[in-house]
Protein backbone atom coordinates (compact mmCIF):
# COMPACT_ATOMS: atom_id res chain seq x y z
CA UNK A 1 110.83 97.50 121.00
CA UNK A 2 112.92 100.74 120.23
CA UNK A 3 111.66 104.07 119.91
CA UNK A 4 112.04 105.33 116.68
CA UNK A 5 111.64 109.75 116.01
CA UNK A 6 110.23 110.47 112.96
CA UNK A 7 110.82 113.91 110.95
CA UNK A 8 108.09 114.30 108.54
CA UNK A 9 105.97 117.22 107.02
CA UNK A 10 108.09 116.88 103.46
CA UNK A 11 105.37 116.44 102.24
CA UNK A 12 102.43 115.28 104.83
CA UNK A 13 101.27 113.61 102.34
CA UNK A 14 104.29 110.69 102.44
CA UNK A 15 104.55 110.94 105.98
CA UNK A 16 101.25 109.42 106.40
CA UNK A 17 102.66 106.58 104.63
CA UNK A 18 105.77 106.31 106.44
CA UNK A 19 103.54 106.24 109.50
CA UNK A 20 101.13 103.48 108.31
CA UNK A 21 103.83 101.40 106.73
CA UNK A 22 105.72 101.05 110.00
CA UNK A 23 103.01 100.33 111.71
CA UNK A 24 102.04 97.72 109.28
CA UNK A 25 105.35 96.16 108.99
CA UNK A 26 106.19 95.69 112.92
CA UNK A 27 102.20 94.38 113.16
CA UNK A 28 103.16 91.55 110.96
CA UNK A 29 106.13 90.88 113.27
CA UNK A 30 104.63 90.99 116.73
CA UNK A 31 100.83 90.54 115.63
CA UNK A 32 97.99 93.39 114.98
CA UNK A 33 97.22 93.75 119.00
CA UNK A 34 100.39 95.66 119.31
CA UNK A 35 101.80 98.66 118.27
CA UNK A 36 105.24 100.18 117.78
CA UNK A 37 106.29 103.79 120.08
CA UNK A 38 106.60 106.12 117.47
CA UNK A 39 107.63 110.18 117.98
CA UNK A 40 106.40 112.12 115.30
CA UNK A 41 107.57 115.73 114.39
CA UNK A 42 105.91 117.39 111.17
CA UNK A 43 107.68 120.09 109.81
CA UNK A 44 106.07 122.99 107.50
CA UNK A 45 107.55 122.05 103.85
CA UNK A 46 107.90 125.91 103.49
CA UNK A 47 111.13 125.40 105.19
CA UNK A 48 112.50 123.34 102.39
CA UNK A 49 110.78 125.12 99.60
CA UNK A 50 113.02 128.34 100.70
CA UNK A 51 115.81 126.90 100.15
CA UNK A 52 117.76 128.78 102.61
CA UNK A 53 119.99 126.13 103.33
CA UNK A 54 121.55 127.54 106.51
CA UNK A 55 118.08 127.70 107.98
CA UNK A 56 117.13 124.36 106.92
CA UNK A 57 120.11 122.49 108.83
CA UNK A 58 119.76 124.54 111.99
CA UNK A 59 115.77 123.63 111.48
CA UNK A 60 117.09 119.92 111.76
CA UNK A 61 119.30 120.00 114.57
CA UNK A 62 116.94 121.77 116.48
CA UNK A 63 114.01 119.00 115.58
CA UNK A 64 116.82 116.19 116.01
CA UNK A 65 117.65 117.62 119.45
CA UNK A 66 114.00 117.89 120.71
CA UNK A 67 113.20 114.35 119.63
CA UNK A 68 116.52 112.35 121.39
CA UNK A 69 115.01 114.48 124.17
CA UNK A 70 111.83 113.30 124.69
CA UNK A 71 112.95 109.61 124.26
CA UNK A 72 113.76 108.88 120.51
CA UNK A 73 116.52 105.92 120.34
CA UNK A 74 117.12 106.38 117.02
CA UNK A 75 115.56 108.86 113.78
CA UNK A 76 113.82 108.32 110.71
CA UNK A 77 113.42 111.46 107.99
CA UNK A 78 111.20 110.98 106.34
CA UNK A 79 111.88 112.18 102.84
CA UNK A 80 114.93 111.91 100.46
CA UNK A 81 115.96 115.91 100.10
CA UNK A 82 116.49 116.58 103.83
CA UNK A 83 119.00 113.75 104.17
CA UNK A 84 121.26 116.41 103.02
CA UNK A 85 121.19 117.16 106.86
CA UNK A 86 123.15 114.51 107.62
CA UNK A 87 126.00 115.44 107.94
CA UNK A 88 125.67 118.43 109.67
CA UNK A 89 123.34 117.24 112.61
CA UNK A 90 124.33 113.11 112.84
CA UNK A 91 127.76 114.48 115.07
CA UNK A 92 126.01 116.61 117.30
CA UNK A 93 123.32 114.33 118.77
CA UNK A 94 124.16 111.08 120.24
CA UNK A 95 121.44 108.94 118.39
CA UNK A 96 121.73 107.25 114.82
CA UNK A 97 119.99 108.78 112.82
CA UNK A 98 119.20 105.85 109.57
CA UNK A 99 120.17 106.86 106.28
CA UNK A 100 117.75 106.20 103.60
CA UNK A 101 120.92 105.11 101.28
CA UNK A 102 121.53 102.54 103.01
CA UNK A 103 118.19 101.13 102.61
CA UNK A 104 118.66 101.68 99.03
CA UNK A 105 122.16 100.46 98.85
CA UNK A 106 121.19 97.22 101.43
CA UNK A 107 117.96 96.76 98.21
CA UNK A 108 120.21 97.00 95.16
CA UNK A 109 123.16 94.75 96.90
CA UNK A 110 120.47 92.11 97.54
CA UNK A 111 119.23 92.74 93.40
CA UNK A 112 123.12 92.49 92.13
CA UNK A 113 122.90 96.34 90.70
CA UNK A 114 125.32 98.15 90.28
CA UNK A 115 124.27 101.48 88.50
CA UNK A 116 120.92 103.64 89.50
CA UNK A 117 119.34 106.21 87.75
CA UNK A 118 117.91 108.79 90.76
CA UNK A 119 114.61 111.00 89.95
CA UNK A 120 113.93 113.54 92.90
CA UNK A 121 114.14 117.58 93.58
CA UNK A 122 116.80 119.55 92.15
CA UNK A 123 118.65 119.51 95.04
CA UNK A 124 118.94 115.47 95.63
CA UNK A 125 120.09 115.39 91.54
CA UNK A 126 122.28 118.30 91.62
CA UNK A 127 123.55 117.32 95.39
CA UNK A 128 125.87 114.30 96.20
CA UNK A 129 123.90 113.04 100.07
CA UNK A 130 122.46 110.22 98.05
CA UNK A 131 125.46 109.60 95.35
CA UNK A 132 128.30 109.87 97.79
CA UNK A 133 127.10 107.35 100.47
CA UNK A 134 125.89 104.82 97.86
CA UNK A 135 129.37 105.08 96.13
CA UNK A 136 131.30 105.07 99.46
CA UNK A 137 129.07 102.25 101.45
CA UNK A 138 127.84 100.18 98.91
CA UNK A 139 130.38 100.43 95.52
CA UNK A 140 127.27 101.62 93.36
CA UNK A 141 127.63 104.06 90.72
CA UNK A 142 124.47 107.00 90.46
CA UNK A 143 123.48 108.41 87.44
CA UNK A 144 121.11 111.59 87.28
CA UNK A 145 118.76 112.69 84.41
CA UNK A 146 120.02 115.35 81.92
CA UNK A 147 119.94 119.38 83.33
CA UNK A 148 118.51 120.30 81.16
CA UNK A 149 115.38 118.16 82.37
CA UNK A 150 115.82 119.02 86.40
CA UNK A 151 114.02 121.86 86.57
CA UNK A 152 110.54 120.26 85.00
CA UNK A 153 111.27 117.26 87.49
CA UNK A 154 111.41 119.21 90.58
CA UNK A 155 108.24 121.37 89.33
CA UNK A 156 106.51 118.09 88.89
CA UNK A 157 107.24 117.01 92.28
CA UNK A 158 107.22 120.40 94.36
CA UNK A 159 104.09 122.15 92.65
CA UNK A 160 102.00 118.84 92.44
CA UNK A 161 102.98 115.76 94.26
CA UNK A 162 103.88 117.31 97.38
CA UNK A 163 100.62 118.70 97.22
CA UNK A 164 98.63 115.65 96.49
CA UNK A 165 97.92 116.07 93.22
CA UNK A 166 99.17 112.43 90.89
CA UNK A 167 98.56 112.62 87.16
CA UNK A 168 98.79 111.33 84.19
CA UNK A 169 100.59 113.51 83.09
CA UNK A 170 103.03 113.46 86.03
CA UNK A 171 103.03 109.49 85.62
CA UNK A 172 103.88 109.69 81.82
CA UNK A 173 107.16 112.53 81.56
CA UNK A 174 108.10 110.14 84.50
CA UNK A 175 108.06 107.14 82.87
CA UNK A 176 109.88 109.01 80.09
CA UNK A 177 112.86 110.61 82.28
CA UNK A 178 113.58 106.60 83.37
CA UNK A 179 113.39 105.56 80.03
CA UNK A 180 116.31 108.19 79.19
CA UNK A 181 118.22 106.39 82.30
CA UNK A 182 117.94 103.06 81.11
CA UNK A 183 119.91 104.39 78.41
CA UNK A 184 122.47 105.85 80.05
CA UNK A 185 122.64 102.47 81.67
CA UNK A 186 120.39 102.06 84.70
CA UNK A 187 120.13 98.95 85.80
CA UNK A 188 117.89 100.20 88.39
CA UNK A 189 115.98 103.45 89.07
CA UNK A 190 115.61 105.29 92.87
CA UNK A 191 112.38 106.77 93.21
CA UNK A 192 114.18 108.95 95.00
CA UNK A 193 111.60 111.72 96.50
CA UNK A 194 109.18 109.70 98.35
CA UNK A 195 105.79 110.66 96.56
CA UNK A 196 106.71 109.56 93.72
CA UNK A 197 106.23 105.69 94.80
CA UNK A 198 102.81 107.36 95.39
CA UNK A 199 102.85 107.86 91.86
CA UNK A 200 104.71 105.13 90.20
CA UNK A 201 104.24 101.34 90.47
CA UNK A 202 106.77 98.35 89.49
CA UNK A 203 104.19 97.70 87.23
CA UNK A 204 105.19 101.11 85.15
CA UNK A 205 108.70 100.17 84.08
CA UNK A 206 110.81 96.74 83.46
CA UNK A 207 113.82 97.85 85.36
CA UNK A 208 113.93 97.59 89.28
CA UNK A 209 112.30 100.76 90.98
CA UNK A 210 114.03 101.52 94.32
CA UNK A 211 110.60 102.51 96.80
CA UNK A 212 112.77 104.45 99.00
CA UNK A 213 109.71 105.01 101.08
CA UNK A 214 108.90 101.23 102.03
CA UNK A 215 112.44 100.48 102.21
CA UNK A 216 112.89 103.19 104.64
CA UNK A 217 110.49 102.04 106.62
CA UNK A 218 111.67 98.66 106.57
CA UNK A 219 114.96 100.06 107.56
CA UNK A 220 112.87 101.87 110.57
CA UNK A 221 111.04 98.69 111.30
CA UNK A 222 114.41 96.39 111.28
CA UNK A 223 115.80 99.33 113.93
CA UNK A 224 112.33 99.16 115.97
CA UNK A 225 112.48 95.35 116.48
CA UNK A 226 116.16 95.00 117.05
CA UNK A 227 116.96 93.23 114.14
CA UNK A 228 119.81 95.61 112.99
CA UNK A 229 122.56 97.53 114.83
CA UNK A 230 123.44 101.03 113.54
């Protein structure tokens, strides 16, 4: 098996479940007497919640650096907004580091879509990490909720999922803000911060939800077993 490094602390919270679901998935590949070699770096999410975006990429490259050090063979981070990293630290270190858009893209190729409505922080709406690489990689078209709306998203997620708490409030105005994509014409919707599959179920809405989280993982997993070159 490969060693994977993982980046978490954005939130803790998710990480655990990046952690477990890894775990899980290789188990069912090589059997529950085995492990995989994991790395794990947690972050404080204070760095992101400054928004000092300078900061945050040098935070990155430093964590990036220290992990292909001490034996990582390829990285996992492990949350949606830091991916806007990637650019800036994937040239300077000599590992892959996998892309959570192409475990989304990879998902909605398999599921024939070709337009996704994205939910997550301000930053991963109002950015283009996500957009760009699923337009340029996979041919699909991203569509974002109205402004107007962005700042009560990202409250919702930075003020109470990152910190554990999952409402029903929370669950409802989300419910509502996919609704509004479907209209714009989703034909799938990214749960793109990963507490909010934490929060949201296929079971909540009749279009196809994109778990970034599990299909991260799988990604990670894929990577781990040597199923996948990157």
């Amino acid at each position: 098996m490969r060693t994977i490094g993982l980046i978490g602390g954005t939130s803790w919270h998710s990480t655990i479940v990046y952690y477990r679901l890894i775990n899980e998935m290789v188990g069912r590949k090589i059997g529950p007497e085995s492990n995989p070699p994991l790395i794990l770096y947690s972050l404080n999410i204070q760095l992101m919640r400054e928004q000092n975006r300078e900061k945050i990429l040098h935070a990155y490259l430093h964590i990036a650096r220290k992990l292909e050090i001490a034996g990582a063979q390829a990285l996992v981070i492990c949350a949606n907004t830091p991916h806007m990293v990637y650019d800036f630290v994937q040239p300077k270190i000599s590992i892959p580091i996998l892309h959570i858009a192409d475990a989304i893209g990879k998902e909605a190729r398999e599921k024939d879509l070709q337009t996704l409505g994205l939910l997550g922080t301000k930053p991963t709406m109002q950015g283009d990490f996500l957009e760009k690489r699923l337009r340029s990689q996979f041919g699909i078209n991203t569509i974002v909720p109205e402004e107007e709306n962005w700042d009560d998203i990202h409250n919702f997620i930075s003020k109470e999922l990152t910190q554990g708490k999952f409402t029903e409030t929370a669950r409802s105005f989300f419910i509502d803000q996919m609704q509004l994509l479907k209209e714009k014409g989703a034909e799938g919707i990214i749960l793109g911060c990963t507490e909010l599959p934490m929060l949201l179920g296929q079971e909540d809405f009749d279009l196809p939800l994109m778990n970034t989280t599990h299909l991260h993982a799988q990604l990670a997993t894929n990577f781990i077993l040597q199923t996948v070159e990157v």
